[in-house]
PDB file of N, CA and C in Angstrom:
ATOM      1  N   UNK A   1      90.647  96.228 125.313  1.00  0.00           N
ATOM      2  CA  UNK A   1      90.775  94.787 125.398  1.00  0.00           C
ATOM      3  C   UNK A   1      89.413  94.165 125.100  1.00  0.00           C
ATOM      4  N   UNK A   2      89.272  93.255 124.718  1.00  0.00           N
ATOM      5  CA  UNK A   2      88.038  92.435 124.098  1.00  0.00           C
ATOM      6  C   UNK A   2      87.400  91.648 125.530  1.00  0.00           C
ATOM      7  N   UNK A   3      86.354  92.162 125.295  1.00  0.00           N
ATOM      8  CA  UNK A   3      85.386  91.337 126.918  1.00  0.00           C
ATOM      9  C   UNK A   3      84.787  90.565 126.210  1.00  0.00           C
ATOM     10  N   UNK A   4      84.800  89.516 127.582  1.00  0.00           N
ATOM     11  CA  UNK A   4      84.266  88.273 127.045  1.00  0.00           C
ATOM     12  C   UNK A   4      82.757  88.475 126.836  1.00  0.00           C
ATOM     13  N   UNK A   5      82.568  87.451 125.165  1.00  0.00           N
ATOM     14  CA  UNK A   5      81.639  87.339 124.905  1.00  0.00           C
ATOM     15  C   UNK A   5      81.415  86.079 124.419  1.00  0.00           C
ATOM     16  N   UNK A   6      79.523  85.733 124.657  1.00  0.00           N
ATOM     17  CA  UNK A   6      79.179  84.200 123.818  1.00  0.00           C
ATOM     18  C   UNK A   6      79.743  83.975 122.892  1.00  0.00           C
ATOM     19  N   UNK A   7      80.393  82.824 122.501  1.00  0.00           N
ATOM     20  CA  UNK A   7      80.212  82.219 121.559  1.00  0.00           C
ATOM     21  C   UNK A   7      79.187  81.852 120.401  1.00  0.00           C
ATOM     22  N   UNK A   8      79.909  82.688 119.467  1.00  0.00           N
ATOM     23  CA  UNK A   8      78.693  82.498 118.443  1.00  0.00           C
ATOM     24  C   UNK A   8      79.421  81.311 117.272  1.00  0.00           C
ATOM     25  N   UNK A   9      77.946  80.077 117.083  1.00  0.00           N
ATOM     26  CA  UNK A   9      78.643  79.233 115.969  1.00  0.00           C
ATOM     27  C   UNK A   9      79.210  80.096 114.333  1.00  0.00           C
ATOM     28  N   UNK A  10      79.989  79.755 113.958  1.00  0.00           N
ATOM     29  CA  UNK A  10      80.818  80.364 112.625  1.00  0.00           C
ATOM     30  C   UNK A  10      79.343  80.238 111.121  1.00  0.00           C
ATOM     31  N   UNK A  11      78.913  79.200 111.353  1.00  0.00           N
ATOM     32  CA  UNK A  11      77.330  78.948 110.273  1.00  0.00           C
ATOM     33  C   UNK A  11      76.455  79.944 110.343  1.00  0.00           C
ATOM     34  N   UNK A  12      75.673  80.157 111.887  1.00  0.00           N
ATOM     35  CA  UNK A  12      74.957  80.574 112.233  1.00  0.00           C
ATOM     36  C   UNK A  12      75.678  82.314 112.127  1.00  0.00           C
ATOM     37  N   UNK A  13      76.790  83.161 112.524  1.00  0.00           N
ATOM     38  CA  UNK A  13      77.352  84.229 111.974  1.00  0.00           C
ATOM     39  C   UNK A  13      77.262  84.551 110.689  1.00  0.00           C
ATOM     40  N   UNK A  14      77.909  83.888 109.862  1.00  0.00           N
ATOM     41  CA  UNK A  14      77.740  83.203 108.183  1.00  0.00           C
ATOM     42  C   UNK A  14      76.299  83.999 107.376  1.00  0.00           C
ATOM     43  N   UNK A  15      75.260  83.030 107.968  1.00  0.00           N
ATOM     44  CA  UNK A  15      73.787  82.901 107.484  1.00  0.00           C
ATOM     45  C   UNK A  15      73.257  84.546 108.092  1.00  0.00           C
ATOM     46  N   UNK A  16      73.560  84.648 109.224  1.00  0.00           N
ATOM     47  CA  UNK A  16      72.203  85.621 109.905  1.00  0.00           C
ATOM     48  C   UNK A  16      73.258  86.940 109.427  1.00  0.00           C
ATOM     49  N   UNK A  17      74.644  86.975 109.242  1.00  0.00           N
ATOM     50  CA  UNK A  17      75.106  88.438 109.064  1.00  0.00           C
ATOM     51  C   UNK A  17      75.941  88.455 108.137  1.00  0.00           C
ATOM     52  N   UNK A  18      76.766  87.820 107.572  1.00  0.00           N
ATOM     53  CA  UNK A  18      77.986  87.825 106.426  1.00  0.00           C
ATOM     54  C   UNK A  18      76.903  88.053 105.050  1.00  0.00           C
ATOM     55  N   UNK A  19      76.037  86.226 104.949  1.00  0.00           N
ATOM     56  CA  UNK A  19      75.436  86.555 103.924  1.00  0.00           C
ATOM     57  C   UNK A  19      74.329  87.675 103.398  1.00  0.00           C
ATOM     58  N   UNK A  20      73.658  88.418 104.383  1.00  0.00           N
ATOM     59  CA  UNK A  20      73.036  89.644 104.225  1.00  0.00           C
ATOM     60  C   UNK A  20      73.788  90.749 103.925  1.00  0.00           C
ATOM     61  N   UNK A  21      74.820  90.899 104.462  1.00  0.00           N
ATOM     62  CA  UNK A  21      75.592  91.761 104.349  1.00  0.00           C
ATOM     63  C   UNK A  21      76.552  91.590 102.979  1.00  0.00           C
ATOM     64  N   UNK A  22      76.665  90.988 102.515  1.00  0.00           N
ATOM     65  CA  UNK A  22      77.328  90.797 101.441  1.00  0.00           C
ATOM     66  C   UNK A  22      76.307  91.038  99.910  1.00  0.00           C
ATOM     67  N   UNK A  23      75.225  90.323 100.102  1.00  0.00           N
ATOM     68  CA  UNK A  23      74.465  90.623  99.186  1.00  0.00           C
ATOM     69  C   UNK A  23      73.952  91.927  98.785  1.00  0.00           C
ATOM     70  N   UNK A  24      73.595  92.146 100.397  1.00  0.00           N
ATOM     71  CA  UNK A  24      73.277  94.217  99.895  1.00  0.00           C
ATOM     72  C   UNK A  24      74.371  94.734  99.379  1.00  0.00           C
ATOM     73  N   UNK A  25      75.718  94.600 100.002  1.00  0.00           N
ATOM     74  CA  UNK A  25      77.001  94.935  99.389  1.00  0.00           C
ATOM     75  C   UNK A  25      76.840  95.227  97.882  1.00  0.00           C
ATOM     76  N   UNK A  26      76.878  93.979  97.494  1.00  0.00           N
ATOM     77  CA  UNK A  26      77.241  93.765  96.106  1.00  0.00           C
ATOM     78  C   UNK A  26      75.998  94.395  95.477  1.00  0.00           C
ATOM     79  N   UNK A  27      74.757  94.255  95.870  1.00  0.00           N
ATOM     80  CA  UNK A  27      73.714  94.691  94.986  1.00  0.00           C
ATOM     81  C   UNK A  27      73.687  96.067  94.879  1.00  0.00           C
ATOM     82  N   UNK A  28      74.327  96.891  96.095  1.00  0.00           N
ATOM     83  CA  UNK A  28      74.788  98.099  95.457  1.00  0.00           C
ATOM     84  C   UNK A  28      75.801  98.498  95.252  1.00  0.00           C
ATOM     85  N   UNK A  29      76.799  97.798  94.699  1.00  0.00           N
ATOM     86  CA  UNK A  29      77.861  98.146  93.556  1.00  0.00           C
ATOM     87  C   UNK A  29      77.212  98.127  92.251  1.00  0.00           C
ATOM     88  N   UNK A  30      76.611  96.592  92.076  1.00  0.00           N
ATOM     89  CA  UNK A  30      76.682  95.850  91.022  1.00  0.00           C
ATOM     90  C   UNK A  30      74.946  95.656  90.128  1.00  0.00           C
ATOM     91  N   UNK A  31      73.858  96.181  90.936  1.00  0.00           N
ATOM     92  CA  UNK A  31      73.011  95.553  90.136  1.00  0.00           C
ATOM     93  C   UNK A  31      72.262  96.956  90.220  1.00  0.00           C
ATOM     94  N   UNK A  32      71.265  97.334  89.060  1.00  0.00           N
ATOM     95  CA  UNK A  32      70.595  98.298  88.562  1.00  0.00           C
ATOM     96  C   UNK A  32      69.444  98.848  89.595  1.00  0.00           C
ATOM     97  N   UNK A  33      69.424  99.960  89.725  1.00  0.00           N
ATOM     98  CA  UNK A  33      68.203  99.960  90.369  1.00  0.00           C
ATOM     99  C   UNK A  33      66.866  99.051  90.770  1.00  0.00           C
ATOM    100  N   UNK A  34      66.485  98.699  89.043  1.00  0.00           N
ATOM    101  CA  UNK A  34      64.953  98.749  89.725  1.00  0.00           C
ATOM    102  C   UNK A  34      65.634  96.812  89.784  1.00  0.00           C
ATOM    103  N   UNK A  35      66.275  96.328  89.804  1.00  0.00           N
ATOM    104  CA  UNK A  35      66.590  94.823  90.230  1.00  0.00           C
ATOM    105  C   UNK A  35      67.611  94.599  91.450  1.00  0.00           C
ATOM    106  N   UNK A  36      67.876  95.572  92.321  1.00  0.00           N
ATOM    107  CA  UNK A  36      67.887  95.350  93.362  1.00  0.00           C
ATOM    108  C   UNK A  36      67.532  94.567  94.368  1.00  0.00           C
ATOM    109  N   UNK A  37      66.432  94.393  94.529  1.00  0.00           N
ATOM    110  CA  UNK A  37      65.957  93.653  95.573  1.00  0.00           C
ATOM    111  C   UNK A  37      65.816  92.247  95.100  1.00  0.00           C
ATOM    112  N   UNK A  38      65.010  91.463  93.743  1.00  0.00           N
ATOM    113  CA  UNK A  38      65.372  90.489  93.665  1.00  0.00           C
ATOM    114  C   UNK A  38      66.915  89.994  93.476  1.00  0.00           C
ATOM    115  N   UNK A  39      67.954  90.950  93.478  1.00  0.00           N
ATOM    116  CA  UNK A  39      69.451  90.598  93.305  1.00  0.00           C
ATOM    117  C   UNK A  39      69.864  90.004  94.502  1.00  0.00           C
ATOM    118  N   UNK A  40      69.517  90.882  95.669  1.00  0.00           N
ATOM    119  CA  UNK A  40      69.788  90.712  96.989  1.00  0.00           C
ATOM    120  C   UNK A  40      68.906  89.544  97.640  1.00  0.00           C
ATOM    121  N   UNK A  41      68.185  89.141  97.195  1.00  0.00           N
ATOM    122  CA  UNK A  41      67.012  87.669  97.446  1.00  0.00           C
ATOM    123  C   UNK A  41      67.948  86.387  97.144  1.00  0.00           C
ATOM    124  N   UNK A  42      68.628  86.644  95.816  1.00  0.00           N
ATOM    125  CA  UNK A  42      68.792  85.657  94.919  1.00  0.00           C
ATOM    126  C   UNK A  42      70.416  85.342  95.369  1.00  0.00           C
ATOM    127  N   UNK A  43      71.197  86.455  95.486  1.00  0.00           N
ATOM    128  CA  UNK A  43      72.275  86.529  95.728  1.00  0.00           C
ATOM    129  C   UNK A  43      72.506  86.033  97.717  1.00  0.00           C
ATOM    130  N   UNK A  44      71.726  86.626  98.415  1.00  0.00           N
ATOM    131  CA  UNK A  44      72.004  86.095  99.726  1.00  0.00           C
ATOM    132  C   UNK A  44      71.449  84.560  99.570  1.00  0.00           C
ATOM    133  N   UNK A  45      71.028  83.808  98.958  1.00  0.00           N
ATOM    134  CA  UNK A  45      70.803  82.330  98.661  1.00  0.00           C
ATOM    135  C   UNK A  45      71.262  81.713  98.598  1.00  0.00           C
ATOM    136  N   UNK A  46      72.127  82.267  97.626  1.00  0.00           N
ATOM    137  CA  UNK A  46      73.376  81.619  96.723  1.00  0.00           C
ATOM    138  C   UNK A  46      74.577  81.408  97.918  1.00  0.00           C
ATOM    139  N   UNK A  47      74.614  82.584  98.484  1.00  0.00           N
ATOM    140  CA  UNK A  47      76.169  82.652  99.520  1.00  0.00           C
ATOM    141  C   UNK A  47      75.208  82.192 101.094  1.00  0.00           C
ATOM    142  N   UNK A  48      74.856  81.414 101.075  1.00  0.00           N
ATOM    143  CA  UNK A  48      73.652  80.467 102.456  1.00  0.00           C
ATOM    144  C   UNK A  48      74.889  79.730 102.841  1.00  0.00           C
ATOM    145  N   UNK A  49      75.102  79.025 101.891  1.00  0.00           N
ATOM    146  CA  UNK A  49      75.694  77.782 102.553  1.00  0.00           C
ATOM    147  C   UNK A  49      77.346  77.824 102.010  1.00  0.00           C
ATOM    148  N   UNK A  50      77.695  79.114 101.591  1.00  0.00           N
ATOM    149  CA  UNK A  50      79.176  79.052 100.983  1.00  0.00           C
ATOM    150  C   UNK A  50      79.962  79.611 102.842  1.00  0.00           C
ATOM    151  N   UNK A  51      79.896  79.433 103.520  1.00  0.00           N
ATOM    152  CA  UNK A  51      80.061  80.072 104.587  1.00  0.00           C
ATOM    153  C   UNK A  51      81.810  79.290 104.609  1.00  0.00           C
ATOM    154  N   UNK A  52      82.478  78.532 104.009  1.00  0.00           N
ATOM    155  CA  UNK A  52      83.689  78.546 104.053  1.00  0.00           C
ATOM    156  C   UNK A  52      84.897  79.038 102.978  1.00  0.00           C
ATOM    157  N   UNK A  53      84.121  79.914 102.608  1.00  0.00           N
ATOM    158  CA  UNK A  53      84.401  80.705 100.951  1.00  0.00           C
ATOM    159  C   UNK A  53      85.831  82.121 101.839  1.00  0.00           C
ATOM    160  N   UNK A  54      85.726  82.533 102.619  1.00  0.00           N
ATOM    161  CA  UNK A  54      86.816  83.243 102.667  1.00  0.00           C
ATOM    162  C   UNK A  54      87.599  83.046 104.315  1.00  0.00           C
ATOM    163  N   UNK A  55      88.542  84.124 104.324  1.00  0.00           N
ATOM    164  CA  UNK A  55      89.450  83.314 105.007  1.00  0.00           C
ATOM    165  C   UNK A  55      89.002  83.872 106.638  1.00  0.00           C
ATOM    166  N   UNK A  56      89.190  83.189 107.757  1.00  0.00           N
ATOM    167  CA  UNK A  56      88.389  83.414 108.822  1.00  0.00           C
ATOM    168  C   UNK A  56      89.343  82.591 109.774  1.00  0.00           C
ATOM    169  N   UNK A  57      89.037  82.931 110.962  1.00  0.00           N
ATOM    170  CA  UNK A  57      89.449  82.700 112.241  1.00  0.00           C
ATOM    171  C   UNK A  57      88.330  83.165 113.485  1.00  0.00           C
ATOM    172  N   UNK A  58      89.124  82.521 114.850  1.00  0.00           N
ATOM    173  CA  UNK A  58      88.554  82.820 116.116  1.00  0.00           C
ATOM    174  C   UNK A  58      89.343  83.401 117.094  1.00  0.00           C
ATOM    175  N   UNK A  59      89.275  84.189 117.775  1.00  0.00           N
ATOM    176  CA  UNK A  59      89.955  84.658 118.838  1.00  0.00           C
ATOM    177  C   UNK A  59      89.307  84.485 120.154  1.00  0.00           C
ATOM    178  N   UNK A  60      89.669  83.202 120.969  1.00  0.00           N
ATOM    179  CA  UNK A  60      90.040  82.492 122.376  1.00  0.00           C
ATOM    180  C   UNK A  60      91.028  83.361 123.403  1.00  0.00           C
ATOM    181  N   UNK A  61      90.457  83.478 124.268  1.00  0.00           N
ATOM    182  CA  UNK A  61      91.184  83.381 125.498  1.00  0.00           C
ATOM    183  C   UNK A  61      92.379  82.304 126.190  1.00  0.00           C
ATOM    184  N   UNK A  62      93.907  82.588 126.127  1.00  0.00           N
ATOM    185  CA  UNK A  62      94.600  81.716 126.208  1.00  0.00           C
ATOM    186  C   UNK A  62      94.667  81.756 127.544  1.00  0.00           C
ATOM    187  N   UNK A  63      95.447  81.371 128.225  1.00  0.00           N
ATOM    188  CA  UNK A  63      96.645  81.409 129.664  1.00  0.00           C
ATOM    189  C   UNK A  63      96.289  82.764 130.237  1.00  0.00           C
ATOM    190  N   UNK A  64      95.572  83.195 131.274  1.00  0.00           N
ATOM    191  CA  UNK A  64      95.756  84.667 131.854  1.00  0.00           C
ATOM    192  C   UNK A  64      95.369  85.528 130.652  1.00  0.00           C
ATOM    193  N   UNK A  65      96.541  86.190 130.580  1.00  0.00           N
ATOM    194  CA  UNK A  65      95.775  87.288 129.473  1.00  0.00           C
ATOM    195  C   UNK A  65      96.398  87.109 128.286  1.00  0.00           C
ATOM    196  N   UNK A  66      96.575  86.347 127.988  1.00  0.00           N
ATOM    197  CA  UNK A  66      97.103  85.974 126.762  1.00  0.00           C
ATOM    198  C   UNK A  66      96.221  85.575 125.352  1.00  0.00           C
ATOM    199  N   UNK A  67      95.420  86.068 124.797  1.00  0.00           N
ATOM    200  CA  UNK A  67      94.648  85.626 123.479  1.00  0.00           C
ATOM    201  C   UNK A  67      95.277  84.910 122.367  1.00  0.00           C
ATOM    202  N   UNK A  68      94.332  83.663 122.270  1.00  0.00           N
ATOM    203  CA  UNK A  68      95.118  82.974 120.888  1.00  0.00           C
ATOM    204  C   UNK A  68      94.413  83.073 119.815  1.00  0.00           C
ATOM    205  N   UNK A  69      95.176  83.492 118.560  1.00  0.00           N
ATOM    206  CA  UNK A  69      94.059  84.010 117.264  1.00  0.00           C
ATOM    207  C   UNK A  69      94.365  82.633 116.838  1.00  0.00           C
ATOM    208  N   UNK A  70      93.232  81.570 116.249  1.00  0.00           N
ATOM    209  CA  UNK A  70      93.530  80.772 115.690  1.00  0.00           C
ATOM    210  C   UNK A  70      93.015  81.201 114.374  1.00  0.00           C
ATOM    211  N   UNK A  71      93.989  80.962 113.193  1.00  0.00           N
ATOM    212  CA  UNK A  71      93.538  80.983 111.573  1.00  0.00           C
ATOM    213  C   UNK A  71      93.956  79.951 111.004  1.00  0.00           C
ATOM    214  N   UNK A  72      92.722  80.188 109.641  1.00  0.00           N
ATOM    215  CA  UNK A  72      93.812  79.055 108.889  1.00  0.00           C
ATOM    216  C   UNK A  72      94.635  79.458 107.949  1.00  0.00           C
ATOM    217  N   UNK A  73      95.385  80.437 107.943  1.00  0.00           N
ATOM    218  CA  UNK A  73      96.603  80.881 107.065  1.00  0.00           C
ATOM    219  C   UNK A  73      96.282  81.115 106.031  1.00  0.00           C
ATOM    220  N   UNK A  74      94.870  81.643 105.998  1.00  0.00           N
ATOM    221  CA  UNK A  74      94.797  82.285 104.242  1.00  0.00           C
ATOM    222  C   UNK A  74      94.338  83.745 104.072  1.00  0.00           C
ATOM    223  N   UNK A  75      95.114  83.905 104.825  1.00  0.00           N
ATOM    224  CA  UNK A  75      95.670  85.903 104.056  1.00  0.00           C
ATOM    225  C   UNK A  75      96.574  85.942 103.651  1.00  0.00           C
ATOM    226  N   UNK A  76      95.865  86.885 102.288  1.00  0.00           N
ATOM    227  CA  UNK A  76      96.171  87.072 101.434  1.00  0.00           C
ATOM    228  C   UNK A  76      97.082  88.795 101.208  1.00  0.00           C
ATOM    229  N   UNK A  77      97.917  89.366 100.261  1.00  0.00           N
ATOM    230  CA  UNK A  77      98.197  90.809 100.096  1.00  0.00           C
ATOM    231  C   UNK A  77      96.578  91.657 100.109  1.00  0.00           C
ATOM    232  N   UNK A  78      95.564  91.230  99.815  1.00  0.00           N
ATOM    233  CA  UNK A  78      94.705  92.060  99.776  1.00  0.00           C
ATOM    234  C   UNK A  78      94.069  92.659 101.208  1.00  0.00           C
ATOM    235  N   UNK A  79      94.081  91.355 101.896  1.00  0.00           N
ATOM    236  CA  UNK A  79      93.308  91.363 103.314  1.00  0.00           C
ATOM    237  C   UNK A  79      94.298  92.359 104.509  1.00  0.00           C
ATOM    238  N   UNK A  80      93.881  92.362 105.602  1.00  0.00           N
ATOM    239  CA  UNK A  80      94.461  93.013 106.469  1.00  0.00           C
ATOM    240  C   UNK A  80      95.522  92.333 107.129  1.00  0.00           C
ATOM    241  N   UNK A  81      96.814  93.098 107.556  1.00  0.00           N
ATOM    242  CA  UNK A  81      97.624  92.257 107.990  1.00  0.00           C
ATOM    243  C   UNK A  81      97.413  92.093 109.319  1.00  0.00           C
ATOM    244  N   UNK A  82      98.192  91.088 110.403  1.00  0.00           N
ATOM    245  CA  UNK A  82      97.960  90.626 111.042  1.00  0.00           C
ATOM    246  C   UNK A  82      97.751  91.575 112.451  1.00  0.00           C
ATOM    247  N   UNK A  83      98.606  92.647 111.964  1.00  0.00           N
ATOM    248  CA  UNK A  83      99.141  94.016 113.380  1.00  0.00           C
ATOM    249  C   UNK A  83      97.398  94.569 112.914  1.00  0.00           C
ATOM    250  N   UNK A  84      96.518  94.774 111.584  1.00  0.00           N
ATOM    251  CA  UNK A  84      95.753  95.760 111.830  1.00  0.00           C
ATOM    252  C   UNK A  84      94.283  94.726 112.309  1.00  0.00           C
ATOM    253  N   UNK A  85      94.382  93.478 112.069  1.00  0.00           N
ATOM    254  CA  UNK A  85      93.801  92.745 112.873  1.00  0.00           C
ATOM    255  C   UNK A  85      93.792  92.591 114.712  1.00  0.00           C
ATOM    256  N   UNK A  86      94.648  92.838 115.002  1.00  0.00           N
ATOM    257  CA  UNK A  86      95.437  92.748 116.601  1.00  0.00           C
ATOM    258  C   UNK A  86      94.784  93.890 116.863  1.00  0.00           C
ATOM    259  N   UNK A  87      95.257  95.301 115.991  1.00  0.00           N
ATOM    260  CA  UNK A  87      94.758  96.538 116.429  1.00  0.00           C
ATOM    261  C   UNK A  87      92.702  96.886 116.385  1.00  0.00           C
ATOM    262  N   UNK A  88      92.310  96.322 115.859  1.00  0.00           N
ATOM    263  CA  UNK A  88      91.154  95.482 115.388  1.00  0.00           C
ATOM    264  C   UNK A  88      90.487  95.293 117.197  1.00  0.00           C
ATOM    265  N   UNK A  89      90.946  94.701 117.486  1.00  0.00           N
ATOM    266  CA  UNK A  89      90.337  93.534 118.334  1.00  0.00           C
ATOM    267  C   UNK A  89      91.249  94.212 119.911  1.00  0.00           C
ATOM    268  N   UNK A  90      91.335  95.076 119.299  1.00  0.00           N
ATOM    269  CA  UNK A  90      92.469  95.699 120.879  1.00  0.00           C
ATOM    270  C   UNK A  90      93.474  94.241 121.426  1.00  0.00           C
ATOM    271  N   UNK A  91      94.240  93.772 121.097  1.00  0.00           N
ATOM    272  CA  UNK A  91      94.535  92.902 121.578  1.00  0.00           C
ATOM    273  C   UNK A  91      96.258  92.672 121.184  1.00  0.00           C
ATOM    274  N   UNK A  92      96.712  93.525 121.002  1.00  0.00           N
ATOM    275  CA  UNK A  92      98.051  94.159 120.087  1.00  0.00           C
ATOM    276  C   UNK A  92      99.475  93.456 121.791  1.00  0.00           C
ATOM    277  N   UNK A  93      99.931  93.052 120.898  1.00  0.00           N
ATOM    278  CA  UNK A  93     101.073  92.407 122.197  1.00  0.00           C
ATOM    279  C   UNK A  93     100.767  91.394 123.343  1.00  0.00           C
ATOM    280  N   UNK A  94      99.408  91.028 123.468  1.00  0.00           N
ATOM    281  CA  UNK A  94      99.035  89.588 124.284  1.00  0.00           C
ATOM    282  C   UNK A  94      98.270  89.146 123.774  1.00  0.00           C
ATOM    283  N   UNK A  95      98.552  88.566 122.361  1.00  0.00           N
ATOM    284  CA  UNK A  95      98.185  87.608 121.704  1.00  0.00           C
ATOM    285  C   UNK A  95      98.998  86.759 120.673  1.00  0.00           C
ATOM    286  N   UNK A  96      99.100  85.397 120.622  1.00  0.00           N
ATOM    287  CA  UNK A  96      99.789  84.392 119.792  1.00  0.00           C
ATOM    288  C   UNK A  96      98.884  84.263 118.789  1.00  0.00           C
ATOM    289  N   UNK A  97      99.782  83.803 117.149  1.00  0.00           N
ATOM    290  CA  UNK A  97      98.661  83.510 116.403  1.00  0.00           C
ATOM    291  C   UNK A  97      99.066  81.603 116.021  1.00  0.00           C
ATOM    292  N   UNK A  98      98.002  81.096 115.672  1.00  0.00           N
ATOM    293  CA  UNK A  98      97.799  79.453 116.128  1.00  0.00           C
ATOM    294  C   UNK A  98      96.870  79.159 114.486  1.00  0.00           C
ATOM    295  N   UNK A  99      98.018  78.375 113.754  1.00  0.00           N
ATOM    296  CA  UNK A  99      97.085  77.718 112.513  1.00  0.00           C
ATOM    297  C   UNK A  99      96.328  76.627 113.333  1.00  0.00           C
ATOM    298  N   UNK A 100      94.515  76.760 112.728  1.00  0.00           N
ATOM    299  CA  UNK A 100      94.229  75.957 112.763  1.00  0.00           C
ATOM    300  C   UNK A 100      93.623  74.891 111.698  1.00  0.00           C
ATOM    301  N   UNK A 101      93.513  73.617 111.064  1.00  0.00           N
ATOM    302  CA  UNK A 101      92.967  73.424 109.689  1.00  0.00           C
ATOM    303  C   UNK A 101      91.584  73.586 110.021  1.00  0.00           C
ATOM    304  N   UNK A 102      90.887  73.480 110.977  1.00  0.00           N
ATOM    305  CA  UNK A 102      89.368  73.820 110.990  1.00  0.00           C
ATOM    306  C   UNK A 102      88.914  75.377 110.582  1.00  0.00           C
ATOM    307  N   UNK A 103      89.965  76.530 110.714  1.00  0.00           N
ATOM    308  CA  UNK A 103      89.389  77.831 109.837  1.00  0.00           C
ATOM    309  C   UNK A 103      89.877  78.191 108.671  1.00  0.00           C
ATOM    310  N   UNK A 104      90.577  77.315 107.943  1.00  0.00           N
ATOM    311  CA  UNK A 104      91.128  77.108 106.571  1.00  0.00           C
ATOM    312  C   UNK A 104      89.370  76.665 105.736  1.00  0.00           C
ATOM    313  N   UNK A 105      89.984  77.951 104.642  1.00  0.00           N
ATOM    314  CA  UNK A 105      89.021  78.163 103.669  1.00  0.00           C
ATOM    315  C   UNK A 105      89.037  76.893 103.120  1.00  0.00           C
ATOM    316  N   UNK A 106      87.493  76.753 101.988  1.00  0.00           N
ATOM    317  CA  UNK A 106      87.339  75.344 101.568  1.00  0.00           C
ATOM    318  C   UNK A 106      87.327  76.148 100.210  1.00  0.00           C
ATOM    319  N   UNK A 107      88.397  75.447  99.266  1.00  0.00           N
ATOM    320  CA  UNK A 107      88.100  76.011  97.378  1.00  0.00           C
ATOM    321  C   UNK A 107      87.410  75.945  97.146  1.00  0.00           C
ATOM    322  N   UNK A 108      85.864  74.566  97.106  1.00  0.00           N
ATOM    323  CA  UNK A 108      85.117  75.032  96.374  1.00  0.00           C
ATOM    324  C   UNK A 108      84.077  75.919  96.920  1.00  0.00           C
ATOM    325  N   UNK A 109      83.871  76.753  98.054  1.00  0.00           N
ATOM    326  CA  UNK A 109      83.237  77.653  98.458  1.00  0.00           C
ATOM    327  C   UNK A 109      84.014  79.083  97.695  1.00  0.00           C
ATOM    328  N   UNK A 110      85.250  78.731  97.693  1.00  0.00           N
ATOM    329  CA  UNK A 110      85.891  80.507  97.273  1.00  0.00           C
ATOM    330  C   UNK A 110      85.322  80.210  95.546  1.00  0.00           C
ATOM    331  N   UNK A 111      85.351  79.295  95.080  1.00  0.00           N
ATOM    332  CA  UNK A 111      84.909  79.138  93.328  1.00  0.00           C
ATOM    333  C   UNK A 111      83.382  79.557  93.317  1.00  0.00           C
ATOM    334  N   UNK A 112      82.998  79.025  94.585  1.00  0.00           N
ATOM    335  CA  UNK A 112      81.275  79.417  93.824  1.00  0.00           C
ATOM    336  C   UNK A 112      81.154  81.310  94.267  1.00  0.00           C
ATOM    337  N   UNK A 113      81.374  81.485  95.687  1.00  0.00           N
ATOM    338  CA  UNK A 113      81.592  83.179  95.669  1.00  0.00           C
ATOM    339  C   UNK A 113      81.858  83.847  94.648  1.00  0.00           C
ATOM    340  N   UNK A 114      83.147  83.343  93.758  1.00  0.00           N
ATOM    341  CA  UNK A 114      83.469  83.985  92.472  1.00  0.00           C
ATOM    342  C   UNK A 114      82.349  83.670  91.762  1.00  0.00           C
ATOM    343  N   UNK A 115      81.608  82.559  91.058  1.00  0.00           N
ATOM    344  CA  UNK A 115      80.720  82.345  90.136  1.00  0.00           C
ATOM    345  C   UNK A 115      79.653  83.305  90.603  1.00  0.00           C
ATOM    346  N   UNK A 116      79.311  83.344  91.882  1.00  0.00           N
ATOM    347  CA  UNK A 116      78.516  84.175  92.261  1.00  0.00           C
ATOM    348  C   UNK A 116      77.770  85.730  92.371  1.00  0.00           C
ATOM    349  N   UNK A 117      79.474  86.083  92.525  1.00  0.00           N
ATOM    350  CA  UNK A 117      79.289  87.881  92.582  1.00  0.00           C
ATOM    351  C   UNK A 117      80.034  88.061  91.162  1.00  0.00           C
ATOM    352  N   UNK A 118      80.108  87.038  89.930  1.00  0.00           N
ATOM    353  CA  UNK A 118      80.394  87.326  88.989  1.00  0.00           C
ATOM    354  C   UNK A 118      79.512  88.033  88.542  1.00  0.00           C
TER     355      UNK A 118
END
């Protein structure tokens, strides 16, 4: 079961761990040895402020033990479905899932990601 933890803002997650992590990602799929590191400079820059570019949610504490996943309904066939998310988060059978429009992806963040790790 998921113990409670701080609240971390969704920006501040974004900036200090998605976008690092994404850039090394890609820079080692995608970019040559010896340009590595300025790839990963240039590329975690770029994805700073795209922080509403893919699809995301929060998981709250509802009623007793009840967890509410709030999303904003944009999974996709590629992403994980909702049971390996639940199984994810230990939280499989006391939890509701809750659209919210505040974790609904923004298009032009998913357009520049694409321009990006193009």
């Amino acid at each position: 079961m998921l113990p409670d933890s701080p609240q971390i803002h969704h920006v501040e997650f974004w900036q200090s761990q998605v976008a690092p992590f994404l850039a090394r990602a890609w820079a080692e799929a995608y970019a040559t040895p010896d340009f590595k590191q300025s790839f990963v400079a240039r590329l975690e820059g770029q994805l700073h402020g795209l922080y509403y570019a893919f699809p995301r949610g929060r998981i709250d504490r509802g009623n007793g033990t009840v967890f509410m996943v709030r999303n904003g309904i944009n999974l996709n066939k590629q992403m994980p479905a909702k049971p390996q998310i639940e199984q994810a988060f230990e939280i499989q059978g006391v939890c509701e899932w809750e659209f919210d429009a505040h974790e609904q992806c923004m298009d032009e963040d998913a357009i520049a990601i694409g321009r990006s790790s193009g």
